[in-house]
C-alpha atoms as a PDB file:
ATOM      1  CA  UNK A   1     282.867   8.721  28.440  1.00  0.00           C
ATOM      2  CA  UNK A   2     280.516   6.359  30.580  1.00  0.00           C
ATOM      3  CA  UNK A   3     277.608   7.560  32.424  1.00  0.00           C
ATOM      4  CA  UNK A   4     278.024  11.313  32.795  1.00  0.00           C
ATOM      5  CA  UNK A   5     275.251  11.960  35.712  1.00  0.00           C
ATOM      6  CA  UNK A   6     274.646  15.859  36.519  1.00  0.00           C
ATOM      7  CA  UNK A   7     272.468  18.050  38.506  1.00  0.00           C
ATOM      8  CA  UNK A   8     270.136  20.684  37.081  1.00  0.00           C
ATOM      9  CA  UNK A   9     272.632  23.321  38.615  1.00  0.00           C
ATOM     10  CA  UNK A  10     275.634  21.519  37.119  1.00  0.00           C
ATOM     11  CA  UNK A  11     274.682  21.401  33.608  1.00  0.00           C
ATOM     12  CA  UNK A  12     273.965  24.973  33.715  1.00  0.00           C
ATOM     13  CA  UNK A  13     276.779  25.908  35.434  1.00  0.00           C
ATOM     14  CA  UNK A  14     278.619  24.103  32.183  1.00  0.00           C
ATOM     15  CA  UNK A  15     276.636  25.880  29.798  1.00  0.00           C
ATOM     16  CA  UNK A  16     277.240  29.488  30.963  1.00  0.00           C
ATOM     17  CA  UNK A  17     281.091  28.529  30.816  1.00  0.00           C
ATOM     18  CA  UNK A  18     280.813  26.904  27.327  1.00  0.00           C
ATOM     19  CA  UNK A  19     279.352  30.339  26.579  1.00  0.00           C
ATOM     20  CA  UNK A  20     282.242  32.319  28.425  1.00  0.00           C
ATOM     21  CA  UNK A  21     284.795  30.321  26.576  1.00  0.00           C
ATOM     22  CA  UNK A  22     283.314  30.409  23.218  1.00  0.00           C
ATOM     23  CA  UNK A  23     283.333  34.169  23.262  1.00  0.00           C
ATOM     24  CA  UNK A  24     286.890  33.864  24.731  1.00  0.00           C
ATOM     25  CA  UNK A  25     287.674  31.840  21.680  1.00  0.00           C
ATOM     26  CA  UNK A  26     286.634  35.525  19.407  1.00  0.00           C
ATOM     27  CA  UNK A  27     289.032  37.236  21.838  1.00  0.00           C
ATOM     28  CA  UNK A  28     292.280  35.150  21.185  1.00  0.00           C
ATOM     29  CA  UNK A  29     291.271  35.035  17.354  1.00  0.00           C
ATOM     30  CA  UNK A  30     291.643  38.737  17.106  1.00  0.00           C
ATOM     31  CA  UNK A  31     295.076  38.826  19.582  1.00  0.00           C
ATOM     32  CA  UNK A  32     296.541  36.310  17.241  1.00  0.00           C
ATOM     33  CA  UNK A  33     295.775  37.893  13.618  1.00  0.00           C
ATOM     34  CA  UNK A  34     296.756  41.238  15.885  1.00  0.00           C
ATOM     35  CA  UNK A  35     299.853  39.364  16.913  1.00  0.00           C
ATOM     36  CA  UNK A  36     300.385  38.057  12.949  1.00  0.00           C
ATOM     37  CA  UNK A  37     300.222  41.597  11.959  1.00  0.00           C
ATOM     38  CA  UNK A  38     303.041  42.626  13.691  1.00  0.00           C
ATOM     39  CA  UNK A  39     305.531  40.266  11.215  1.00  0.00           C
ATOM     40  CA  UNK A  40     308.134  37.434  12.339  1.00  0.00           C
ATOM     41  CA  UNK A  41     306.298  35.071  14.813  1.00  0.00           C
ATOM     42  CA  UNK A  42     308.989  33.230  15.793  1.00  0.00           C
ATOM     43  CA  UNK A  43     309.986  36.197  18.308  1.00  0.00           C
ATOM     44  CA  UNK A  44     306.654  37.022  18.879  1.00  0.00           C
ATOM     45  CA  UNK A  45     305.486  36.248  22.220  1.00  0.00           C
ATOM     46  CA  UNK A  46     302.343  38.374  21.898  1.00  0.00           C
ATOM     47  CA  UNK A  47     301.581  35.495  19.080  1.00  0.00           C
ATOM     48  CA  UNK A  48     302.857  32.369  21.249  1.00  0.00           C
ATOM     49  CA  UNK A  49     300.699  33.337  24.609  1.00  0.00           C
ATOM     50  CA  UNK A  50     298.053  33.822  22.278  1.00  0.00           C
ATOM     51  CA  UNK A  51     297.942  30.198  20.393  1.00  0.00           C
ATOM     52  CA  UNK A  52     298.729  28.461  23.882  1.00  0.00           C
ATOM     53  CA  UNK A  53     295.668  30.081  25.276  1.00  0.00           C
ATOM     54  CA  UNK A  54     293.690  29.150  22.041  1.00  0.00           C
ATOM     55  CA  UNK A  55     295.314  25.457  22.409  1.00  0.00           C
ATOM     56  CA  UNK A  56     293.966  25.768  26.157  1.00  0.00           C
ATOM     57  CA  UNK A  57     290.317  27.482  25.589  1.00  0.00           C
ATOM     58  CA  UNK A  58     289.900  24.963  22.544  1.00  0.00           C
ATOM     59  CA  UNK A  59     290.540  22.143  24.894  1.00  0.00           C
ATOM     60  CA  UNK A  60     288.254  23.083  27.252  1.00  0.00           C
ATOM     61  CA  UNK A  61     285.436  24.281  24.946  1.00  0.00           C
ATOM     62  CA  UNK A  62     285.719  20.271  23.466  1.00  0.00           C
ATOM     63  CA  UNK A  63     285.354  19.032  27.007  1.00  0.00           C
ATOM     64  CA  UNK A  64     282.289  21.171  27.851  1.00  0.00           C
ATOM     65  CA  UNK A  65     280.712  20.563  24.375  1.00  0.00           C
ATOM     66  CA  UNK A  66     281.402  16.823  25.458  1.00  0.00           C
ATOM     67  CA  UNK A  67     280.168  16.962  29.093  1.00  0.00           C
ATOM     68  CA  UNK A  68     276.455  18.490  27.981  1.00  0.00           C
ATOM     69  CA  UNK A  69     276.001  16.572  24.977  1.00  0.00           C
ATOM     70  CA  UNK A  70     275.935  13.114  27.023  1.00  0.00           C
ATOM     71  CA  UNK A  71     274.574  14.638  30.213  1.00  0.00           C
ATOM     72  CA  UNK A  72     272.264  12.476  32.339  1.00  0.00           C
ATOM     73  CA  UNK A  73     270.631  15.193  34.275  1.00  0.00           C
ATOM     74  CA  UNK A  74     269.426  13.862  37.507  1.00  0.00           C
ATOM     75  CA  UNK A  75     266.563  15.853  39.626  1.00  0.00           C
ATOM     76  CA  UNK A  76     265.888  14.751  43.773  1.00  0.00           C
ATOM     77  CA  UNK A  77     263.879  12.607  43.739  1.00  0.00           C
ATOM     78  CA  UNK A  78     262.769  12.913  47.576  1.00  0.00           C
ATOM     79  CA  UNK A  79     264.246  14.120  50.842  1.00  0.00           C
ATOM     80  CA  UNK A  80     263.409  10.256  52.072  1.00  0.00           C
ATOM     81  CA  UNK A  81     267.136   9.049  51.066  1.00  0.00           C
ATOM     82  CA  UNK A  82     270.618  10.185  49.955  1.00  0.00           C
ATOM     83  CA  UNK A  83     270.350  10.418  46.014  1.00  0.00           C
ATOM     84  CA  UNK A  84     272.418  12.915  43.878  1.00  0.00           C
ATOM     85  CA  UNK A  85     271.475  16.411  44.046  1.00  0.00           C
ATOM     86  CA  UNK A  86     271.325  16.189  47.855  1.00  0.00           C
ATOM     87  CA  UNK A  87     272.861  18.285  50.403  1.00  0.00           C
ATOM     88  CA  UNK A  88     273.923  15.860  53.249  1.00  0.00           C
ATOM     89  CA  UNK A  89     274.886  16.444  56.926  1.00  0.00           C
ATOM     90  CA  UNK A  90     277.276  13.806  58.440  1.00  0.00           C
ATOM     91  CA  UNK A  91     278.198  13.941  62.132  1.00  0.00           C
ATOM     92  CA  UNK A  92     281.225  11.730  63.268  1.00  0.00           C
ATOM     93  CA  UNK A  93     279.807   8.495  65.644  1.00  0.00           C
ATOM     94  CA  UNK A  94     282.293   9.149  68.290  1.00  0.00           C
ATOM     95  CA  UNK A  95     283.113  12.417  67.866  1.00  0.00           C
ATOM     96  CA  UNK A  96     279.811  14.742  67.695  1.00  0.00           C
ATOM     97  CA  UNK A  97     281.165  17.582  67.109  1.00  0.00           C
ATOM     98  CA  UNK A  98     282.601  16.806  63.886  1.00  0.00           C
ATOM     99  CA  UNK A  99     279.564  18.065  61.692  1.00  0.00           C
ATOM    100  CA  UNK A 100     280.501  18.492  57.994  1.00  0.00           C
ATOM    101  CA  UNK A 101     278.188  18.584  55.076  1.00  0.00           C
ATOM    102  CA  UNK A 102     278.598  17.286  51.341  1.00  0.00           C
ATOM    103  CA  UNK A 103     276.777  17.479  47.709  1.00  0.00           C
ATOM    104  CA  UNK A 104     276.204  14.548  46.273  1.00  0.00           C
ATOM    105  CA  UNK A 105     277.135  15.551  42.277  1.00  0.00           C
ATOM    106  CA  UNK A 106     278.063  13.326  39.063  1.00  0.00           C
ATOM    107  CA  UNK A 107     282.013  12.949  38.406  1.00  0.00           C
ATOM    108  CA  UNK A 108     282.377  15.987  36.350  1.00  0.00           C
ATOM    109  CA  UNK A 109     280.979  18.481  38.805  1.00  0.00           C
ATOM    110  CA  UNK A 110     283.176  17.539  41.477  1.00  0.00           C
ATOM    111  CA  UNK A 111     284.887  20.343  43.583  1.00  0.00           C
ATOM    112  CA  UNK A 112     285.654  19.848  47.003  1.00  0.00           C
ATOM    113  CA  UNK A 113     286.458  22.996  47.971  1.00  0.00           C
ATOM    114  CA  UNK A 114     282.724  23.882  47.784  1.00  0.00           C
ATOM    115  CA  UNK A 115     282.092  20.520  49.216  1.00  0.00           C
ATOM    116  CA  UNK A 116     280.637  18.584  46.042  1.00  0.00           C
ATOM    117  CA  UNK A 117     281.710  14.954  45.997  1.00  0.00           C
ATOM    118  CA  UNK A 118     280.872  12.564  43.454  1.00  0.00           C
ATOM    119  CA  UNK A 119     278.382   9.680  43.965  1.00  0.00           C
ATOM    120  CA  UNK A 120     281.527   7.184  42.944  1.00  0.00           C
ATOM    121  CA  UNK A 121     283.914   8.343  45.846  1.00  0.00           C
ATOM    122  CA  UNK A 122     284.148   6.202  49.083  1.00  0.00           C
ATOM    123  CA  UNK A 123     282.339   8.377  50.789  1.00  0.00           C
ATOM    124  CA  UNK A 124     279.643   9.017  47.811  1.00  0.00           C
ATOM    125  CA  UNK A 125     279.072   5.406  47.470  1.00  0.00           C
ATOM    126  CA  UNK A 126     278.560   4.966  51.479  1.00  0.00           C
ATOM    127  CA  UNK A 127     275.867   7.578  51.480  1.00  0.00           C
ATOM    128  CA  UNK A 128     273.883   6.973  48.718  1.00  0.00           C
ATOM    129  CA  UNK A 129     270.610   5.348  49.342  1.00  0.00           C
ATOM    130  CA  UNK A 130     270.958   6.161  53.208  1.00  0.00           C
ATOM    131  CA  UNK A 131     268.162   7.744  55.054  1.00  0.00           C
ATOM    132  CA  UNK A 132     268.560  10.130  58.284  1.00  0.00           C
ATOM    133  CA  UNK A 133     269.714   8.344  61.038  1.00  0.00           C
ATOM    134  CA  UNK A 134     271.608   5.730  59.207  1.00  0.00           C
ATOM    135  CA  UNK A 135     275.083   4.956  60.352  1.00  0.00           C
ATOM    136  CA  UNK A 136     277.526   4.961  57.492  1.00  0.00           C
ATOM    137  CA  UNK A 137     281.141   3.409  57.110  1.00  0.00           C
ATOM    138  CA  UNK A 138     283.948   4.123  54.666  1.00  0.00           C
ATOM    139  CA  UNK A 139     287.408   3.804  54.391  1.00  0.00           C
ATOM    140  CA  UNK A 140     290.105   6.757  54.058  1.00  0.00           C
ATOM    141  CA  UNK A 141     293.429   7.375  53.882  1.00  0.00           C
ATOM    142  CA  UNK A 142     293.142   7.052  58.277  1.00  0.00           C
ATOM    143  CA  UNK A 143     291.622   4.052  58.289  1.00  0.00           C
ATOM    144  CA  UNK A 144     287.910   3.211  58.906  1.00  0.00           C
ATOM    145  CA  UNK A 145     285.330   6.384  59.232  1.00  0.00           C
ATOM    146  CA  UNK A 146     281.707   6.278  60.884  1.00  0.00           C
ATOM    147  CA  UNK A 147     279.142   8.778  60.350  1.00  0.00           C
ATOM    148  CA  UNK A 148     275.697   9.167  61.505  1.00  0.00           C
ATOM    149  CA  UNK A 149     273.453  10.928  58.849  1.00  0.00           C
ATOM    150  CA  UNK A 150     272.019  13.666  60.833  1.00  0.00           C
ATOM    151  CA  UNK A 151     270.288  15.742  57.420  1.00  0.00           C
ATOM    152  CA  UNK A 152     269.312  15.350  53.966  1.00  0.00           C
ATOM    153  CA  UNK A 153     268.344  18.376  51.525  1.00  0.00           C
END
């Protein structure tokens, strides 16, 4: 894994889950010697949900445990310029009232449903290092895409 950058709120977010999923992990123990208790197996299908969850959880778990053990955990370092952690407000330069905002988070706290892009996407690249005001460019899908930067939390 190369450089793993995360927020504060990312890494926690990771930790609660590796929690979740280790106590998970007690939960499908005790459905499969349940399941095993019940005799033949291979008709069991109490037994074979329960080991593909555990294949599933235990997959998971290894990628969390992965994720926070080489996490770079990156605070703001000022509202000044685009840097990840921020909260940024882009308004379309022809079009001003296309407003959207983005995160700016590491690669493996990318969602962007909730609007959390990574620093290594088109767009992530474009931003970082900008300051309010700047005028950004990136390409998409649509072709060519300008942004002014209108605010940076």
């Amino acid at each position: 894994m190369k450089e793993n950058f995360i927020t504060p709120e990312g890494l926690q977010k990771f930790k609660e889950e590796l929690k979740e999923k280790l106590e998970k992990k007690k939960q499908i123990g005790r459905a499969i010697k349940s399941a095993k208790e019940q005799g033949d197996l291979s008709e069991n299908a109490e037994y074979s949900a329960a080991k593909a969850q555990q294949g599933e959880n235990e997959r998971r778990i290894n990628w969390l445990k992965c994720v926070i053990e080489k996490a770079q955990v990156v605070e703001k370092k000022g509202l000044n310029q685009v840097d990840l952690g921020c909260l940024v407000e882009l308004e379309k330069e022809e079009n001003k009232k296309e407003n959207f905002q983005v995160r700016l988070v590491g690669v493996s706290e990318v969602s962007p449903l909730q609007g959390k892009i990574s620093h290594e996407s088109p767009l992530g690249k474009a931003v970082m290092g900008k300051k309010v005001g700047d005028i950004i460019e990136f390409h998409t899908p649509r072709g060519k895409e300008s942004y002014i930067i209108k605010k940076v939390d």
